[in-house]
Protein backbone atom coordinates (compact mmCIF):
# COMPACT_ATOMS: atom_id res chain seq x y z
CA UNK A 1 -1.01 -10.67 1.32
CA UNK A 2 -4.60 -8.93 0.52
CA UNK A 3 -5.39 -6.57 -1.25
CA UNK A 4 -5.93 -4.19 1.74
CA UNK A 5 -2.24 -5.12 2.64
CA UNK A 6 -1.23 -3.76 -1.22
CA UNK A 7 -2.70 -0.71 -0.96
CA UNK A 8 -1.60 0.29 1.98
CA UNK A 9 2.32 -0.46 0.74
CA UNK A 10 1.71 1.29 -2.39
CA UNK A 11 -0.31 4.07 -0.29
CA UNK A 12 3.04 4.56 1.63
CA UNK A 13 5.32 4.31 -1.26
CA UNK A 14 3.29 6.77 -3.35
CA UNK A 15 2.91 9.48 -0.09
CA UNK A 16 6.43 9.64 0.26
């Protein structure tokens, strides 16, 4: 997993 691939899961979990 990058780091691109983090902040797009914690992106998602913090927008919901």
């Amino acid at each position: 997993v990058n780091d691109k691939d983090l902040a797009k899961e914690l992106y998602k979990k913090y927008s919901s």
